[in-house]
Structures are given as structure tokens and as C-alpha cells.
N, C-alpha and C. Protein backbone atom coordinates (compact mmCIF):
# COMPACT_ATOMS: atom_id res chain seq x y z
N UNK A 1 131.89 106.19 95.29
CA UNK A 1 131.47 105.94 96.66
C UNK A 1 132.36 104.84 97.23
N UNK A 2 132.89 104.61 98.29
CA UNK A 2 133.61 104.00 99.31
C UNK A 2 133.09 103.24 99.94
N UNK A 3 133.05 102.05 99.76
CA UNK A 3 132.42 101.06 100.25
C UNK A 3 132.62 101.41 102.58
N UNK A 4 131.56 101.53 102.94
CA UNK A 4 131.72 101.52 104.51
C UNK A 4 131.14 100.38 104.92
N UNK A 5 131.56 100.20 106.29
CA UNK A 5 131.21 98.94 106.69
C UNK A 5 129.87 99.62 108.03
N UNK A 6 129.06 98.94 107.73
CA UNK A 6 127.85 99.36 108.64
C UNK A 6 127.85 98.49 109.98
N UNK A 7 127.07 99.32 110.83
CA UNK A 7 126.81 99.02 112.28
C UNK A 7 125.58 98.07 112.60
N UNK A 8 124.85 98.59 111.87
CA UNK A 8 123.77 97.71 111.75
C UNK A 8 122.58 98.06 110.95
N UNK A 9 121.48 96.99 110.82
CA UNK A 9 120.84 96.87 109.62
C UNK A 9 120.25 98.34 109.51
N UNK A 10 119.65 99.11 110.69
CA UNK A 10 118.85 100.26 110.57
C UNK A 10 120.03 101.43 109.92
N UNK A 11 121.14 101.79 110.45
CA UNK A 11 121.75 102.30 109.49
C UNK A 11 121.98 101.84 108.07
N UNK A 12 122.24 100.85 107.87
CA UNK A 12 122.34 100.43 106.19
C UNK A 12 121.11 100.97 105.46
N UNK A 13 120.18 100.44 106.33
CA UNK A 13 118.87 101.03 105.04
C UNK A 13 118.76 102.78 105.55
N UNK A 14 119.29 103.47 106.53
CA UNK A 14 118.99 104.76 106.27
C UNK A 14 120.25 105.31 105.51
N UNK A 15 121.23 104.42 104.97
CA UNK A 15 122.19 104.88 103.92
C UNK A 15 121.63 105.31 102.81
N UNK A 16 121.05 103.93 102.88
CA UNK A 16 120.26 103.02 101.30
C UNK A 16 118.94 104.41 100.76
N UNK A 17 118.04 104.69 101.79
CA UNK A 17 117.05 105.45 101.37
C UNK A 17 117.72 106.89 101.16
N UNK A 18 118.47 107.62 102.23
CA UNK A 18 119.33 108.56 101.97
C UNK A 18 120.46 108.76 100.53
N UNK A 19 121.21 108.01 100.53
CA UNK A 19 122.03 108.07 99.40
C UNK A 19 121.54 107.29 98.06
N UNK A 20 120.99 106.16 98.28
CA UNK A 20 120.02 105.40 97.17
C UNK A 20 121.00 104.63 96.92
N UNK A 21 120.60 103.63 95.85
CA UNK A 21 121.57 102.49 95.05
C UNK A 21 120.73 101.98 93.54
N UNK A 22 122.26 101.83 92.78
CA UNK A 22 121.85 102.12 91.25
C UNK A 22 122.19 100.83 91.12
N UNK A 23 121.55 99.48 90.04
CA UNK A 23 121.90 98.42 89.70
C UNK A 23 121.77 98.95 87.99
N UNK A 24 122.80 98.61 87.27
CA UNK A 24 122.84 98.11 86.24
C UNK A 24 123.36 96.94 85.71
N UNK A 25 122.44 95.90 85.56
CA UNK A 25 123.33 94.66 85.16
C UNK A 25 122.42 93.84 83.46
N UNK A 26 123.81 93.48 82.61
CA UNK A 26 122.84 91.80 81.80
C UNK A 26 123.49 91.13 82.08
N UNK A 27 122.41 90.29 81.95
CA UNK A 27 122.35 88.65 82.69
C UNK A 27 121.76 87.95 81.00
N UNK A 28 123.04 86.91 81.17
CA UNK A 28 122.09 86.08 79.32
C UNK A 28 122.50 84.57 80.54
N UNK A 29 121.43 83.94 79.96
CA UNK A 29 121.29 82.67 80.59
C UNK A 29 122.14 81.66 79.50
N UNK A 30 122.64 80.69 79.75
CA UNK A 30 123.02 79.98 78.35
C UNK A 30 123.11 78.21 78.53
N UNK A 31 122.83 77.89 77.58
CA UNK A 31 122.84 76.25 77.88
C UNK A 31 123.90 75.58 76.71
N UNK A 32 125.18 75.14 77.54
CA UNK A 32 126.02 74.45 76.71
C UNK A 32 126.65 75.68 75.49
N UNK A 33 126.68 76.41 76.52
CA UNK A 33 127.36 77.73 75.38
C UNK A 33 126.25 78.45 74.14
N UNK A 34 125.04 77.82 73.86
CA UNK A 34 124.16 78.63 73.59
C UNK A 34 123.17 79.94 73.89
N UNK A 35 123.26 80.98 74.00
CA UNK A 35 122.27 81.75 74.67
C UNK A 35 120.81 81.59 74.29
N UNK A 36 119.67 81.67 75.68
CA UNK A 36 118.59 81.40 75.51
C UNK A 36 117.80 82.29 76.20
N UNK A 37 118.43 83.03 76.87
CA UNK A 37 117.60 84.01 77.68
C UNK A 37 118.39 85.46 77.81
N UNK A 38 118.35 86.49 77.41
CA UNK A 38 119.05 87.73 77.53
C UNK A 38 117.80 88.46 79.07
N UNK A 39 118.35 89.11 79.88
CA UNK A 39 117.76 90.11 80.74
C UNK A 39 118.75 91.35 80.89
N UNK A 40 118.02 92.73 80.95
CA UNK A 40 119.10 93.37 80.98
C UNK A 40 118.31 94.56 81.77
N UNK A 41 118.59 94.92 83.07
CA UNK A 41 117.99 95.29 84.23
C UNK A 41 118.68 96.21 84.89
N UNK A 42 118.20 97.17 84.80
CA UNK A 42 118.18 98.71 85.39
C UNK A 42 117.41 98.94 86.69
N UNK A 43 117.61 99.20 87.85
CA UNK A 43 117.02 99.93 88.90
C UNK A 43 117.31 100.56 89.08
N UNK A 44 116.80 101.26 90.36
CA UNK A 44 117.43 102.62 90.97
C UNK A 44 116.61 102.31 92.56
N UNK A 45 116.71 102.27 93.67
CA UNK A 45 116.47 102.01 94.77
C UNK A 45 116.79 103.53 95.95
N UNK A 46 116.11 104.03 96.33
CA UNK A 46 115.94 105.22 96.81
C UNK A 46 114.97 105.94 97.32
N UNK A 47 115.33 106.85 99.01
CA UNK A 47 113.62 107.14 99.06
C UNK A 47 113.42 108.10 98.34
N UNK A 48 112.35 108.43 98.64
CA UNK A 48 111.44 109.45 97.41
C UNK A 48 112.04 110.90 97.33
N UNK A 49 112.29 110.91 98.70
CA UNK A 49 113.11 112.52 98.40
C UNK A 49 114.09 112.16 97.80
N UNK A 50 114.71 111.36 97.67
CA UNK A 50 116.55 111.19 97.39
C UNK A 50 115.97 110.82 95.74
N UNK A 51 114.72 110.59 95.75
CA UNK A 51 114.18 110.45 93.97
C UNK A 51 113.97 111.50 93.66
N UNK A 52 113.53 112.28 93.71
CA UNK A 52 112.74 113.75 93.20
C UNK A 52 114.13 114.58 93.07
N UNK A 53 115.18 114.31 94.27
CA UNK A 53 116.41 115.46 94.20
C UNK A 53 117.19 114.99 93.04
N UNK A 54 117.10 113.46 92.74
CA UNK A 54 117.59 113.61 91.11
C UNK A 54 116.91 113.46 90.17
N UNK A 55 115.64 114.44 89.61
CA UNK A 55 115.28 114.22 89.05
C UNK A 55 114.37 113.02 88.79
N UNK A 56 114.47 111.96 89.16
CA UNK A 56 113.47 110.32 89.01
C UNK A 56 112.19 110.65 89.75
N UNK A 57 111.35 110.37 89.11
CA UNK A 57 109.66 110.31 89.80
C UNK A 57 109.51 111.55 89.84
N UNK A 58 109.38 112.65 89.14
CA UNK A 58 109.14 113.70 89.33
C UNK A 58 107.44 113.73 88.82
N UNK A 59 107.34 113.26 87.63
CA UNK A 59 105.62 113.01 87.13
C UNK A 59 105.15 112.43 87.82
N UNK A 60 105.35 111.01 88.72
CA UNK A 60 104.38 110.23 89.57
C UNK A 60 104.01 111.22 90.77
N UNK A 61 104.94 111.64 91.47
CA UNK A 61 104.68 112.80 92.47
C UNK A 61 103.76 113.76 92.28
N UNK A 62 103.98 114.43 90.83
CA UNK A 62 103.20 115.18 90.88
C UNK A 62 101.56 115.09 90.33
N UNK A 63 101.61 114.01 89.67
CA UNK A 63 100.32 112.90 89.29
C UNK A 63 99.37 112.85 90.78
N UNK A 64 100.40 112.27 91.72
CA UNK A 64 100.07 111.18 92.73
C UNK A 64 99.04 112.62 93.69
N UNK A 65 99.71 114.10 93.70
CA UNK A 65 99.55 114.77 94.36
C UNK A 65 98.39 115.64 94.18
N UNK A 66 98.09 115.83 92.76
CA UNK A 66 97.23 116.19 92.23
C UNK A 66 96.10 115.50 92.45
N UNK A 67 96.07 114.09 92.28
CA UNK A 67 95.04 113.29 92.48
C UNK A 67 94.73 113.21 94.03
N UNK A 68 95.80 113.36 94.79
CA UNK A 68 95.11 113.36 96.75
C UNK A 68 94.05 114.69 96.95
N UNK A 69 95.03 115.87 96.18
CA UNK A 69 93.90 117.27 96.56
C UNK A 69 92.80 116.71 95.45
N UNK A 70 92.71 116.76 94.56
CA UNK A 70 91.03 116.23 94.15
C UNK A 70 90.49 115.19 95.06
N UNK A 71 90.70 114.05 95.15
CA UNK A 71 89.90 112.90 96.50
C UNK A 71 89.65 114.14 97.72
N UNK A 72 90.53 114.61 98.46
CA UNK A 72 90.59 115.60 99.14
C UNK A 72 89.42 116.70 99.34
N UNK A 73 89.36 117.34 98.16
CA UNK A 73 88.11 117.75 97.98
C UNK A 73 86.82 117.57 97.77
N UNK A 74 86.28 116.48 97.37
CA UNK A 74 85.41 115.47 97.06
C UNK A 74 84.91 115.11 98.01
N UNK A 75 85.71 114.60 99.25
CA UNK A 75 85.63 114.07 100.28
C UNK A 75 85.24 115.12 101.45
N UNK A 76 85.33 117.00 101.36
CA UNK A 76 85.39 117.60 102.17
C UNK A 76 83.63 118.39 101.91
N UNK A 77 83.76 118.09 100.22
CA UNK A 77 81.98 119.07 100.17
C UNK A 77 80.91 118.24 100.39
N UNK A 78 80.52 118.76 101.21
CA UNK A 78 79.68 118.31 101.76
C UNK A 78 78.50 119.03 101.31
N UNK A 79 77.59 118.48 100.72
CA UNK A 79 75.91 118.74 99.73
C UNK A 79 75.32 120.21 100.37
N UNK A 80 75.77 121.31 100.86
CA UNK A 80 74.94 122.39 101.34
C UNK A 80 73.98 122.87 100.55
N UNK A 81 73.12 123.41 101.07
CA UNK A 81 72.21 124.02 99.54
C UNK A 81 72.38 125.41 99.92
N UNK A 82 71.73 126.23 98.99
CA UNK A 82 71.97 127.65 98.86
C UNK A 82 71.27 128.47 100.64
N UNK A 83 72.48 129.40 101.32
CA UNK A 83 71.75 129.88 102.44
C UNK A 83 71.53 128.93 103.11
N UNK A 84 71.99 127.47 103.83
CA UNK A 84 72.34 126.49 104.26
C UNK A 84 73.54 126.86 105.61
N UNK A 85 72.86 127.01 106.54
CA UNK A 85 74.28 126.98 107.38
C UNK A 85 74.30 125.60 108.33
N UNK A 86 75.62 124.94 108.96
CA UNK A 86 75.27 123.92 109.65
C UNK A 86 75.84 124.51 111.28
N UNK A 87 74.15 124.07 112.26
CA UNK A 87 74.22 124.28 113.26
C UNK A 87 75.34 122.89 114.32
N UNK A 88 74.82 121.97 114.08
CA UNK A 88 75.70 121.01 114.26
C UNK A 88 76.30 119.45 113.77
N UNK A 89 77.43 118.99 113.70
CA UNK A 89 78.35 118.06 113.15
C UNK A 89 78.53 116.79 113.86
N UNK A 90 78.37 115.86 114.16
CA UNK A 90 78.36 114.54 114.79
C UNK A 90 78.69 113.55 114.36
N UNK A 91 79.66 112.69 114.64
CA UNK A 91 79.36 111.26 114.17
C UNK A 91 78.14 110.30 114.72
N UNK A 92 77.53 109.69 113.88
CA UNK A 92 76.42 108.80 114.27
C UNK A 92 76.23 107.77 113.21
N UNK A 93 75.15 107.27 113.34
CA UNK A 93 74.40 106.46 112.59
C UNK A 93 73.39 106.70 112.30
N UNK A 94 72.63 105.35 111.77
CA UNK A 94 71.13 105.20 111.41
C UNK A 94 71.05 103.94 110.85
N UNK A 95 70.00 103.86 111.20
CA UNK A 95 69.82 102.08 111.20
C UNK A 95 68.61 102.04 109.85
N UNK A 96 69.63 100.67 109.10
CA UNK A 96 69.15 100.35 107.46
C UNK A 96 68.66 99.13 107.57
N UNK A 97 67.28 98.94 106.93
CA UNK A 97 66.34 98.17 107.09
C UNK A 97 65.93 97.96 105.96
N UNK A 98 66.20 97.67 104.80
CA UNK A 98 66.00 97.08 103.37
C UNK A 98 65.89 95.91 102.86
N UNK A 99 64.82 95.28 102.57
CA UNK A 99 65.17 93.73 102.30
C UNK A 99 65.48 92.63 103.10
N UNK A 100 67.23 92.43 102.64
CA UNK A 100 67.61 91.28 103.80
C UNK A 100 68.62 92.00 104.44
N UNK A 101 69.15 93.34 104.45
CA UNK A 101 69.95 94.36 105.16
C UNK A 101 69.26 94.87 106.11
N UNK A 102 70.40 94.39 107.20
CA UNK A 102 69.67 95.49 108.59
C UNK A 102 71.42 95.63 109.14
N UNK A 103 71.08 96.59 108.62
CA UNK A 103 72.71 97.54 109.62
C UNK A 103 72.88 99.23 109.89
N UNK A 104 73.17 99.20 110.82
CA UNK A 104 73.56 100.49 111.27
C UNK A 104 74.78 101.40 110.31
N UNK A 105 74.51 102.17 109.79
CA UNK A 105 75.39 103.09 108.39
C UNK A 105 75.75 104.33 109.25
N UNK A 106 76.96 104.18 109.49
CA UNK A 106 78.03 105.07 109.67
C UNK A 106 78.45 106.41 109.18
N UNK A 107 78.26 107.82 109.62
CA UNK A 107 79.01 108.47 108.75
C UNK A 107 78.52 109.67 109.67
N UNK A 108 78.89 111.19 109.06
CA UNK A 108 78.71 112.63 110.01
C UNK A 108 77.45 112.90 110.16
N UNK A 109 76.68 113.20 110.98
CA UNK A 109 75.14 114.12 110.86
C UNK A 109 75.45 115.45 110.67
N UNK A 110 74.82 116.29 110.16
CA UNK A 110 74.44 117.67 110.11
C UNK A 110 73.02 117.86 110.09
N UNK A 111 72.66 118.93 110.96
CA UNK A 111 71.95 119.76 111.44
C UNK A 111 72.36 121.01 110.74
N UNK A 112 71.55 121.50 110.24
CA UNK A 112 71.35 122.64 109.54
C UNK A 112 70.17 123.69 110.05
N UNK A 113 70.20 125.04 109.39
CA UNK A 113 68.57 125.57 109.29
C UNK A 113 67.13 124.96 108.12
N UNK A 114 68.13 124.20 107.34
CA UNK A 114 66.93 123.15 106.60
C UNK A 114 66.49 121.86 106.76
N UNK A 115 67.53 121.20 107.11
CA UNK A 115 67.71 120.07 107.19
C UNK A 115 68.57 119.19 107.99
N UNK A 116 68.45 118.16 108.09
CA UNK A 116 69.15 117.05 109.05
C UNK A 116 69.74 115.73 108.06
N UNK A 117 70.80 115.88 107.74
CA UNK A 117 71.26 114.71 106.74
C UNK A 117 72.80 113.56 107.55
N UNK A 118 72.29 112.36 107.00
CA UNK A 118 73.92 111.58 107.26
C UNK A 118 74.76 111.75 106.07
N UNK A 119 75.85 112.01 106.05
CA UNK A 119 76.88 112.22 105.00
C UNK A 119 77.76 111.34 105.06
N UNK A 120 78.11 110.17 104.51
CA UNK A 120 79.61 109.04 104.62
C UNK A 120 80.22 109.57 103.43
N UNK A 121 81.52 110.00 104.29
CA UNK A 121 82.52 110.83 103.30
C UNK A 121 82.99 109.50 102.13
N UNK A 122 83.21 108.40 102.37
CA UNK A 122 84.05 107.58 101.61
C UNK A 122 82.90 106.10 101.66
N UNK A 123 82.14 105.96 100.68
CA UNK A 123 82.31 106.69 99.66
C UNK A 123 81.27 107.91 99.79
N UNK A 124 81.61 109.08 99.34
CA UNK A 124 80.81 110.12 99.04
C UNK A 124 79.21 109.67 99.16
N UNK A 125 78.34 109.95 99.94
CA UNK A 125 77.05 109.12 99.87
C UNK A 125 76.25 109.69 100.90
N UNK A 126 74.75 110.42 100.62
CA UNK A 126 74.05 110.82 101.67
C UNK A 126 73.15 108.81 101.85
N UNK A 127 73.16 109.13 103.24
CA UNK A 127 73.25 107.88 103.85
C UNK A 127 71.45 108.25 104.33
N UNK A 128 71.13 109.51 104.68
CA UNK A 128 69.69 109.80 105.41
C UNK A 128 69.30 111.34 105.13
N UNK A 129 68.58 111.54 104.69
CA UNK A 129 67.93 113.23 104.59
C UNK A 129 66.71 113.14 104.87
N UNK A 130 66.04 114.29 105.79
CA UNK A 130 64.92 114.96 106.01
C UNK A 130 64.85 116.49 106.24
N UNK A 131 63.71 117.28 105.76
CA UNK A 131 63.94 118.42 105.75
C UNK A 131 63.19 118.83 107.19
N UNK A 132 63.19 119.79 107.83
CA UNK A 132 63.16 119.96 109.49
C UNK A 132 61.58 120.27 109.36
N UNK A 133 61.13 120.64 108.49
CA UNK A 133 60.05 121.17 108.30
C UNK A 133 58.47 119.24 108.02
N UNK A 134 59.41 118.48 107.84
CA UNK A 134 58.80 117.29 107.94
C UNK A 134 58.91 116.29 109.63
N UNK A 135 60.03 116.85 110.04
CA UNK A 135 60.33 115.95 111.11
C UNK A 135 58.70 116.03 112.16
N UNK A 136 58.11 115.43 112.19
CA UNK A 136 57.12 115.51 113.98
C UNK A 136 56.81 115.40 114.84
N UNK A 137 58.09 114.67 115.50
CA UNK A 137 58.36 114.49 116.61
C UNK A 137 59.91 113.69 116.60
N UNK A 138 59.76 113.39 117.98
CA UNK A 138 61.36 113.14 118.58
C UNK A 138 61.43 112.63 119.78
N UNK A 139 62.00 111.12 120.27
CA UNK A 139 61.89 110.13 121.23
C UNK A 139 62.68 109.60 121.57
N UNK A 140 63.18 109.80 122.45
CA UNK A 140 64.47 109.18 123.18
C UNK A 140 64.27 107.59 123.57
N UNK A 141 65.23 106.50 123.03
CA UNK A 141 64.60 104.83 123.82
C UNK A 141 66.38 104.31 123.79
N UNK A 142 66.05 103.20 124.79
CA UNK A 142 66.69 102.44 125.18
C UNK A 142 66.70 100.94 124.43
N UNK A 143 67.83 100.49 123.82
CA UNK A 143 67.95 99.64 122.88
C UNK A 143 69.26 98.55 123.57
N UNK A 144 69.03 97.24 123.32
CA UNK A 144 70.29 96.02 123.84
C UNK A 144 70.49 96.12 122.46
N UNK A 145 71.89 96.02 123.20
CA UNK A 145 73.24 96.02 121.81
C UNK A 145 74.59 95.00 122.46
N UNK A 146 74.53 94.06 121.86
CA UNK A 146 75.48 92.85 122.82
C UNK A 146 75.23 93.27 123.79
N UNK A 147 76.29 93.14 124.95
CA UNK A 147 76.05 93.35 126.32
C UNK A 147 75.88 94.38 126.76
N UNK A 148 75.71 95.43 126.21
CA UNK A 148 75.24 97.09 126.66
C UNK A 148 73.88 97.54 125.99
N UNK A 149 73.77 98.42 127.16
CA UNK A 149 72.50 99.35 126.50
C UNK A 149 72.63 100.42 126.09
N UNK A 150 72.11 100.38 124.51
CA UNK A 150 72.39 102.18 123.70
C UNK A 150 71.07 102.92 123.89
N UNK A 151 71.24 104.14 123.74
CA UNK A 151 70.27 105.17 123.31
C UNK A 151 70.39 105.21 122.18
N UNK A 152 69.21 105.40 121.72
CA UNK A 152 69.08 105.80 120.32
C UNK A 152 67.64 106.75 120.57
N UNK A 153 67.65 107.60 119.11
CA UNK A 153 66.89 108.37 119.10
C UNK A 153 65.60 107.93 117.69
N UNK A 154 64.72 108.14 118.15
CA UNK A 154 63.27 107.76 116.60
C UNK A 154 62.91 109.37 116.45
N UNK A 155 62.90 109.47 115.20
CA UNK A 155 62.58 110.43 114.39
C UNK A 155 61.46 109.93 113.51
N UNK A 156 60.13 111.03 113.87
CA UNK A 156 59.28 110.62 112.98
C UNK A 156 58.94 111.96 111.75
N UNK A 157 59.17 111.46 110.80
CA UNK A 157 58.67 112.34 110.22
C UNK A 157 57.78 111.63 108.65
N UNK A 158 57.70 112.57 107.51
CA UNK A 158 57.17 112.22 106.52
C UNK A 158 55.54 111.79 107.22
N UNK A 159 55.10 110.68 105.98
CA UNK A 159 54.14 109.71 106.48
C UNK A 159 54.21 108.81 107.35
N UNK A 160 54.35 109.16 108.72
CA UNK A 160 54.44 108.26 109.87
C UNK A 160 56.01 106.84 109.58
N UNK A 161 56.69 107.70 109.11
CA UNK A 161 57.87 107.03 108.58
C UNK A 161 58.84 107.61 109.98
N UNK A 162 59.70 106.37 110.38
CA UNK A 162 60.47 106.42 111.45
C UNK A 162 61.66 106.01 111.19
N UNK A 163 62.87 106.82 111.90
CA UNK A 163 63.99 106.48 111.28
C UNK A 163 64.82 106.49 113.13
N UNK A 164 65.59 105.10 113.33
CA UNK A 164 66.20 105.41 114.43
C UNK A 164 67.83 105.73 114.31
N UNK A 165 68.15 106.68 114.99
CA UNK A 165 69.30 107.57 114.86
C UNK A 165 70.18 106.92 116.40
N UNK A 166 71.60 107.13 115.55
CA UNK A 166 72.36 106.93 117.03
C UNK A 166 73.70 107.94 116.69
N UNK A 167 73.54 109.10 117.90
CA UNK A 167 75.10 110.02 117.72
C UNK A 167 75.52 109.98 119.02
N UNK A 168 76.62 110.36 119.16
CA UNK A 168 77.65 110.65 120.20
C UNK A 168 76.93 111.37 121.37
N UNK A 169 76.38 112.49 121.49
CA UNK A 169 75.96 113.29 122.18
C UNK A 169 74.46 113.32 121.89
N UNK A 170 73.31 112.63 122.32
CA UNK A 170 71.94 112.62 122.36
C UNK A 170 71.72 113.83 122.88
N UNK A 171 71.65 114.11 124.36
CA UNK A 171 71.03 115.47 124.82
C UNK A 171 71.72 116.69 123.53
N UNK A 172 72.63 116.87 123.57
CA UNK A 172 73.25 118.38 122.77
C UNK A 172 72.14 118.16 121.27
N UNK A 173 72.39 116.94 120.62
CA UNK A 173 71.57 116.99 119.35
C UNK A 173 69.81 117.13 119.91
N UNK A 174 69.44 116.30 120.84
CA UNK A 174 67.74 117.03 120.66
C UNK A 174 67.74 118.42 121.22
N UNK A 175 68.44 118.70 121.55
CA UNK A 175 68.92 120.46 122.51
C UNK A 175 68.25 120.88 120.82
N UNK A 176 69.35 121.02 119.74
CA UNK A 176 69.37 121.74 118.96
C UNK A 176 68.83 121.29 117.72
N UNK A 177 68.23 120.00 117.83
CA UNK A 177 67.45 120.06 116.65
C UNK A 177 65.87 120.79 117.25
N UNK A 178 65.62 120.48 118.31
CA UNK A 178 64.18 121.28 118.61
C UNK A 178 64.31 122.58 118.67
N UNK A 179 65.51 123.00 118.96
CA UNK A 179 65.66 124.41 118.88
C UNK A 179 65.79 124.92 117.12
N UNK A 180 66.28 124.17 116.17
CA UNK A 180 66.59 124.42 115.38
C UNK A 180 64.78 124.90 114.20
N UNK A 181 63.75 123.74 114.98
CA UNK A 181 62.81 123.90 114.39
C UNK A 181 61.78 124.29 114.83
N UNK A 182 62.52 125.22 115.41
CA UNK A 182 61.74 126.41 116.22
C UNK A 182 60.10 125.74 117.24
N UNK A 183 60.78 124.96 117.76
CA UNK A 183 59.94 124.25 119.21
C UNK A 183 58.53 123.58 118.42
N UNK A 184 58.74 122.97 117.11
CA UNK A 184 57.55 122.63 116.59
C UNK A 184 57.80 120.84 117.16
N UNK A 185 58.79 120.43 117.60
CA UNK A 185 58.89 119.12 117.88
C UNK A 185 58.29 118.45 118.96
N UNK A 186 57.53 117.24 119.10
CA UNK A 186 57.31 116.65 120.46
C UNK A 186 57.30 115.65 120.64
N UNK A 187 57.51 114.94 121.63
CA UNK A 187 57.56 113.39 122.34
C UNK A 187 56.78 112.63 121.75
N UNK A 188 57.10 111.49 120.77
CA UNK A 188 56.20 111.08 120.10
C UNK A 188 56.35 109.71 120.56
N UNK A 189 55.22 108.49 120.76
CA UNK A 189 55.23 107.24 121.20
C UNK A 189 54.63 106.88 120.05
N UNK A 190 56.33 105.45 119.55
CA UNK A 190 56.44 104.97 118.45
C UNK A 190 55.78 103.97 118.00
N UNK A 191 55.34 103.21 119.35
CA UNK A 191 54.25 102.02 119.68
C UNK A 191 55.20 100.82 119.29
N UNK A 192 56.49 100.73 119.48
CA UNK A 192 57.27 99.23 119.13
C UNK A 192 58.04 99.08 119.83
N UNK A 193 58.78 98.69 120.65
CA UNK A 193 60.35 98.65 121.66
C UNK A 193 61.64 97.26 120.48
């Protein structure tokens, strides 16, 4: 190779990643003509394609790649049960009330023909499940959140157990969760603001 003289730094390094650069050097350290330190240091500096086309990193690549489609997949199944279809997909919340935790938990809703669950892809984790057949009502309220006001939605179901929900689109989700459970749902007053 022919040493060229570059234009500037962004060409040098698209030499550098394009064509790559090989160091082989030893280095012995020495004191007063004694040696005390030997190093003897091999690189190879190159982007990844310009690695794989010779051969270098061919196992990490294919390690590295294998392991994205598994996370990949992991991350995409989502808990259906048998004869499970999902009517609708949302980002939302739901607000966690445990102990000394109170926070709002992040992740997709689904609406199904069974059920209504939060799913947080990462980590993998049902965040909220109820089956439609427990839900008994459904209440639209107005909540201060710093300087704005949210909607959120109360879901009662189980034993007078209430869970407040917050998604993107309120009207479309009570559209179709009451539709979903076949008009058994109604306006329920939660008795708390």
C-alpha cells in the first residue's frame, strides 16, 4: 500500500474503516541494557464488513446474530392463550401502588376476546391481567399530573378491586372493550377523586 496523503480527517477514517490497518509490533522495555518488560502486540483495526471480508470476526458475528433473533423473539411473543385473538394494541399504563411504590408501569395493552393484559416487552413482564368476564364496570376521570390534566380510566373488576389505566386513545379503547364484552359493562362510581 502507498502511503496517500489525506484531505481530511473524515476521509482518513473512511480509508481506515474501508481498507483497515494491521499493527504488528514488540516493544521490550529495558533499564540500563537489561530487559524487564517484553510486549508483543498484534491488532487489526477495521470496519466490520472490511472484517468478515477477511475472514476476522466471523464467529462473533455470527454469535452476536444469533443471539439478536432469539432477544428478538422473546421480545415479540406475546402470552396469547389458545383461540385468543387481539382486538386491540395500545401503549398505556397503569398505576402501581405497592408498599412504598407508586408509579405508573409502562408497556402495550391488549384487548383480546378473553382478556385485557399490560405486556412490557423489556423486560418480558405482564405488568396487569384481567379476564373480561371479571371486569364490572368502567369510568372515565380526570386526574392533575404536573401542570396538565390526564384522563385516565378505573376499571373495576374482581372483588371491588380497582385498577386505574392510562392509554393513548380512551374513547377507541372503552368503544371496544364494552363492545368486546358484549355490553355487560357500566359506569361505575369509584367513590375517591
Amino acid at each position: 500500500m502507498k502511503p496517500v496523503r489525506e484531505n481530511s480527517i473524515v476521509e482518513l477514517l473512511d480509508k481506515l474503516l474501508d481498507k483497515g490497518l494491521m499493527l504488528d509490533a514488540d516493544l521490550i522495555i529495558s533499564v540500563a541494557g537489561v530487559p524487564l518488560i517484553g510486549i508483543k502486540l498484534r491488532a487489526a483495526l477495521a470496519g466490520i464488513e472490511t472484517m468478515l471480508e477477511y475472514g476476522m470476526m466471523e464467529a462473533w458475528d455470527r454469535d452476536t446474530r444469533e443471539w439478536y433473533e432469539r432477544e428478538m423473539e422473546k421480545r415479540e411473543d406475546i402470552p396469547l392463550m389458545e383461540n385468543e385473538a387481539v382486538s386491540l394494541r395500545t401503549f398505556g399504563s397503569v398505576w402501581h401502588n405497592q408498599g412504598i411504590i407508586h408509579c405508573w408501569r409502562p408497556g402495550f395493552w391488549y384487548l383480546t376476546n378473553k382478556r385485557l393484559f399490560l405486556w412490557s416487552k423489556e423486560p418480558a413482564e405482564m405488568l396487569f391481567e384481567v379476564f373480561l368476564d371479571k371486569i364490572e364496570g368502567i369510568m372515565t376521570n380526570r386526574e392533575p399530573h404536573l401542570r396538565n390534566i390526564e384522563k385516565e380510566i378505573y376499571l373495576k373488576y374482581g372483588c371491588d378491586e380497582i385498577a386505574r389505566v392510562r392509554v393513548s386513545n380512551i374513547i377507541e379503547f372503552k368503544e371496544i372493550l364494552k363492545r368486546v364484552s358484549e355490553g355487560r359493562l357500566g359506569e361505575i362510581d369509584v367513590g375517591f377523586s
